[in-house]
Protein backbone atom coordinates (compact mmCIF):
# COMPACT_ATOMS: atom_id res chain seq x y z
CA UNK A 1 117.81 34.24 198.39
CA UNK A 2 117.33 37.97 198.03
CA UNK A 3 120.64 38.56 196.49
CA UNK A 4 119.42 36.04 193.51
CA UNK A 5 116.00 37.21 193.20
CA UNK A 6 118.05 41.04 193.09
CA UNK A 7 120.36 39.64 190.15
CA UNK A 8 117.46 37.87 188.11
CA UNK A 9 115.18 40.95 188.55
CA UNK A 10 118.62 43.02 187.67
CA UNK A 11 119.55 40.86 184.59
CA UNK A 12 115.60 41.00 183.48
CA UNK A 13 115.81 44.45 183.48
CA UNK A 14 119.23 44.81 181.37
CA UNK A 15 117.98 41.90 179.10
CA UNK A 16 114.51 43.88 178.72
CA UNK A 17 116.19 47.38 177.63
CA UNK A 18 118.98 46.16 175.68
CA UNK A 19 116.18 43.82 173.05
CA UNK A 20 113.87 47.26 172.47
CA UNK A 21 114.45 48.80 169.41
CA UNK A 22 115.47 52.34 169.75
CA UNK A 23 114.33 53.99 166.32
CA UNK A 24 115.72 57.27 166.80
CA UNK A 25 116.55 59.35 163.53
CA UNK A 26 120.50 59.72 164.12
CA UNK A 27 122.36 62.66 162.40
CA UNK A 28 125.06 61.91 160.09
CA UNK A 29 128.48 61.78 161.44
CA UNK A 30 131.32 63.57 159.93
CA UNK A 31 131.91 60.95 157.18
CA UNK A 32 128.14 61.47 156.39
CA UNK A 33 127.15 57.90 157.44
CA UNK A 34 124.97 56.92 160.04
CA UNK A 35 126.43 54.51 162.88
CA UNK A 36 126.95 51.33 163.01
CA UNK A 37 129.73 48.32 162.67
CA UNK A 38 127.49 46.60 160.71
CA UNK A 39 128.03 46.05 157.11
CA UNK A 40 126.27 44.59 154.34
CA UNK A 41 127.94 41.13 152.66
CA UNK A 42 127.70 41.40 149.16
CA UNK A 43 125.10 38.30 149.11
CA UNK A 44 122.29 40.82 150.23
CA UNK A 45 122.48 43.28 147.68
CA UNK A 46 120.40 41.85 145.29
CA UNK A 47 120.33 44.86 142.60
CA UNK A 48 122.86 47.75 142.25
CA UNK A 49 122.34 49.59 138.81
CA UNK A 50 123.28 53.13 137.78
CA UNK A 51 121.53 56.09 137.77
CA UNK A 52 122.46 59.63 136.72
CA UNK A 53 120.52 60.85 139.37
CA UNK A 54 120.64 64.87 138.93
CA UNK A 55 118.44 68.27 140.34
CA UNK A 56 116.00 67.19 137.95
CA UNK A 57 115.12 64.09 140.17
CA UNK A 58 112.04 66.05 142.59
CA UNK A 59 111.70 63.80 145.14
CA UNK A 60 111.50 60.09 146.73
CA UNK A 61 108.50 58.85 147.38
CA UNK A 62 108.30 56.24 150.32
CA UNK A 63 105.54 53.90 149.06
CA UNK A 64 103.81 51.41 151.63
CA UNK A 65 104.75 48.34 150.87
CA UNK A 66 104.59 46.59 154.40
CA UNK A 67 106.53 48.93 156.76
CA UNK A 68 104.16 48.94 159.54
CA UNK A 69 103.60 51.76 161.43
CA UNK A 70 106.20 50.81 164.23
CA UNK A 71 109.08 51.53 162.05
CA UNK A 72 107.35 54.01 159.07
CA UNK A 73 108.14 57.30 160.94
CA UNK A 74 111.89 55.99 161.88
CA UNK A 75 112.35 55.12 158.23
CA UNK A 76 110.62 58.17 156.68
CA UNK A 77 112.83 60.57 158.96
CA UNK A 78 116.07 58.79 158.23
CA UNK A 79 115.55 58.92 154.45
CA UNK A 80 114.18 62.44 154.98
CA UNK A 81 117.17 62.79 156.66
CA UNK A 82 119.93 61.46 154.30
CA UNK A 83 117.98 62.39 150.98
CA UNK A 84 120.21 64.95 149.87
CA UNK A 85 118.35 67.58 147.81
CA UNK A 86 115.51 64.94 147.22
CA UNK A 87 112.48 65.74 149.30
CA UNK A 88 110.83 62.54 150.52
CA UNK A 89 107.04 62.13 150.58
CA UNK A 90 105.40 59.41 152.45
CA UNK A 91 101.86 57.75 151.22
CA UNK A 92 99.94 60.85 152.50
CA UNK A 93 102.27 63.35 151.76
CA UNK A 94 102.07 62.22 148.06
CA UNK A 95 98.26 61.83 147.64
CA UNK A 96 98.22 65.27 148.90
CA UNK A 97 100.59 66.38 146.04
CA UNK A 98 98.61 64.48 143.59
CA UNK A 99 95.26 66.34 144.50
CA UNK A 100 96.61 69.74 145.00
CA UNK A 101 98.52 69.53 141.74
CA UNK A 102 95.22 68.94 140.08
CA UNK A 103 96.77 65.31 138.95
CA UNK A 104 93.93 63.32 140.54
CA UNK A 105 92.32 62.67 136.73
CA UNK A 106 95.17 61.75 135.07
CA UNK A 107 96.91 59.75 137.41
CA UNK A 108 94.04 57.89 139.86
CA UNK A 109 96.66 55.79 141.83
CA UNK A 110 100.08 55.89 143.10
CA UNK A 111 99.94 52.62 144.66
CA UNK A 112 100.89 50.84 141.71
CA UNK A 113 103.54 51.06 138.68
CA UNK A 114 101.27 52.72 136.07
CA UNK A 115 100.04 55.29 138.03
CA UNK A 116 103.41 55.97 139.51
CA UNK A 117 104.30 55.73 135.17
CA UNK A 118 101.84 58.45 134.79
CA UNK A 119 102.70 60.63 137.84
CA UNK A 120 106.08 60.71 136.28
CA UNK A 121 105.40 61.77 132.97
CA UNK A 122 103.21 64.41 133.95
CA UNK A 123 105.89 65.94 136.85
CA UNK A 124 109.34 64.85 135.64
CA UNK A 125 111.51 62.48 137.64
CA UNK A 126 111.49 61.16 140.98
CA UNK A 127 112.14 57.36 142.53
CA UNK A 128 110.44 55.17 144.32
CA UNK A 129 111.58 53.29 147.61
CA UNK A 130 110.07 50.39 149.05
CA UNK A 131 110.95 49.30 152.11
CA UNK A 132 109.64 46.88 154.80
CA UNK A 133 110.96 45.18 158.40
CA UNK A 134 109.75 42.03 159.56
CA UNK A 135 110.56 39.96 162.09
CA UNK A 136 112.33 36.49 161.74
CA UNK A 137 111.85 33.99 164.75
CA UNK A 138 112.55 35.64 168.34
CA UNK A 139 115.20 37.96 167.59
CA UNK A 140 116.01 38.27 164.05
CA UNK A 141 114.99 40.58 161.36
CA UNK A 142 115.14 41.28 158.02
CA UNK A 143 114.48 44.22 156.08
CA UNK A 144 113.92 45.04 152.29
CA UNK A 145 114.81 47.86 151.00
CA UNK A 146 114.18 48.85 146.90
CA UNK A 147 114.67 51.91 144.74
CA UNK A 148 112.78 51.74 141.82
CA UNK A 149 112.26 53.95 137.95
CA UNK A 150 108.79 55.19 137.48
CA UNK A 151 110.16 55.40 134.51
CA UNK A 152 110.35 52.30 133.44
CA UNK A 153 110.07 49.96 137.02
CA UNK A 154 113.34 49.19 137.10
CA UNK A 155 114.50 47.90 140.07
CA UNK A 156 118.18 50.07 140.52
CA UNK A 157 118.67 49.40 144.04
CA UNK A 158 117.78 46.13 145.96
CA UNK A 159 118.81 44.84 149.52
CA UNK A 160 117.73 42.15 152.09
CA UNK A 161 119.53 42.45 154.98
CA UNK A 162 118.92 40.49 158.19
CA UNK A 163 120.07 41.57 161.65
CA UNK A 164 119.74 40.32 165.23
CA UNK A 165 117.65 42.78 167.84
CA UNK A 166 120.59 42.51 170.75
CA UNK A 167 120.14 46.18 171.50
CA UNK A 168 117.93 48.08 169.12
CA UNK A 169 117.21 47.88 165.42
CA UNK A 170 118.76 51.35 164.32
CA UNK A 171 122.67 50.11 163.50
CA UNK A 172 122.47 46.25 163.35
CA UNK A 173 119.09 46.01 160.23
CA UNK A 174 118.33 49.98 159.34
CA UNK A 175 121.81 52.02 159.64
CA UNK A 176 124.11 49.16 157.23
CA UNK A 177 121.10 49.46 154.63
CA UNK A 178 120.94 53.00 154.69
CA UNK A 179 124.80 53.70 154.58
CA UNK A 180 124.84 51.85 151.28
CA UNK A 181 121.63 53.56 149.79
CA UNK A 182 124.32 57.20 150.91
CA UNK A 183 127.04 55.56 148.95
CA UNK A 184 124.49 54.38 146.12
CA UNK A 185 123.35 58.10 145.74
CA UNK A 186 127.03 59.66 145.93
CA UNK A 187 127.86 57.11 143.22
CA UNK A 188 124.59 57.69 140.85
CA UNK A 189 125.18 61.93 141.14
């Protein structure tokens, strides 16, 4: 009786551990990927349009659209991470910008696309990424992931990708999405 309370107690434990996410910012391996042996199937990249994306682009700006604060540090660092030569600015990060650039007058939000339209004119370019997790019955996920144009709002960059929470979040949902946002970026420079 002991020995099978010992192995359900055991097995508890293992199961407990291996379903937490693990969020941790990973470096970029040699081939400048993250890890994973996940890959995206071609049915959840919704957009993929070109973009001479050159020095002139100043930054990515990570705007809120549902990431809640469990994953909006892991997926700020990563992109922070991965950018390139594009600085990323979160919500904060950005209003801060806006005020200390003396652009609170002419451009009086950034949560939607005309303000972002009139941040951009007034600084040059930059994109915008939305991205947001949610959970899908018990173990499943999905997460969205967009680059858009201030521009013009062009979506250039759209995926939906759905993974299973076996051992962590970071290389079955986040790491496949964010590989193919590198290649996107290698492609558009």
């Amino acid at each position: 009786m002991r020995s099978i309370y010992l192995s359900i107690t055991t097995f508890a434990a293992i199961l407990s551990f291996a379903c937490s996410p693990t969020l941790q910012v990973h470096e970029l391996n040699e081939e400048g990927k993250l890890p994973t042996s996940t890959h995206l199937s071609s049915s959840e990249v919704i957009m993929d349009k070109s973009l001479k994306i050159d020095s002139s682009y100043h930054f990515l700006f990570l705007k809120n659209s549902g990431v809640t604060n469990r994953y909006t540090q892991y997926v700020a660092g990563t992109l922070k991470n991965i950018s390139g030569y594009m600085e990323v600015k979160t919500k904060d990060e950005m209003e801060q910008y806006v005020v200390r650039n003396n652009l609170a007058e002419k451009v009086a939000n950034i949560s939607d696309n005309i303000g972002l339209f009139r941040l951009q004119k007034e600084i040059g370019n930059f994109l915008i990424c939305e991205a947001n997790a949610e959970q899908i019955g018990r173990y499943g996920f999905k997460f969205y992931f967009k680059i858009i144009d201030p521009a013009n709002s062009d979506v250039l960059l759209e995926i939906d990708h759905y993974g299973v929470n076996w051992a962590g979040l970071d290389r079955p949902l986040f790491n496949p999405v964010f590989n193919y946002y590198i290649d996107w970026l290698k492609k558009n420079k």
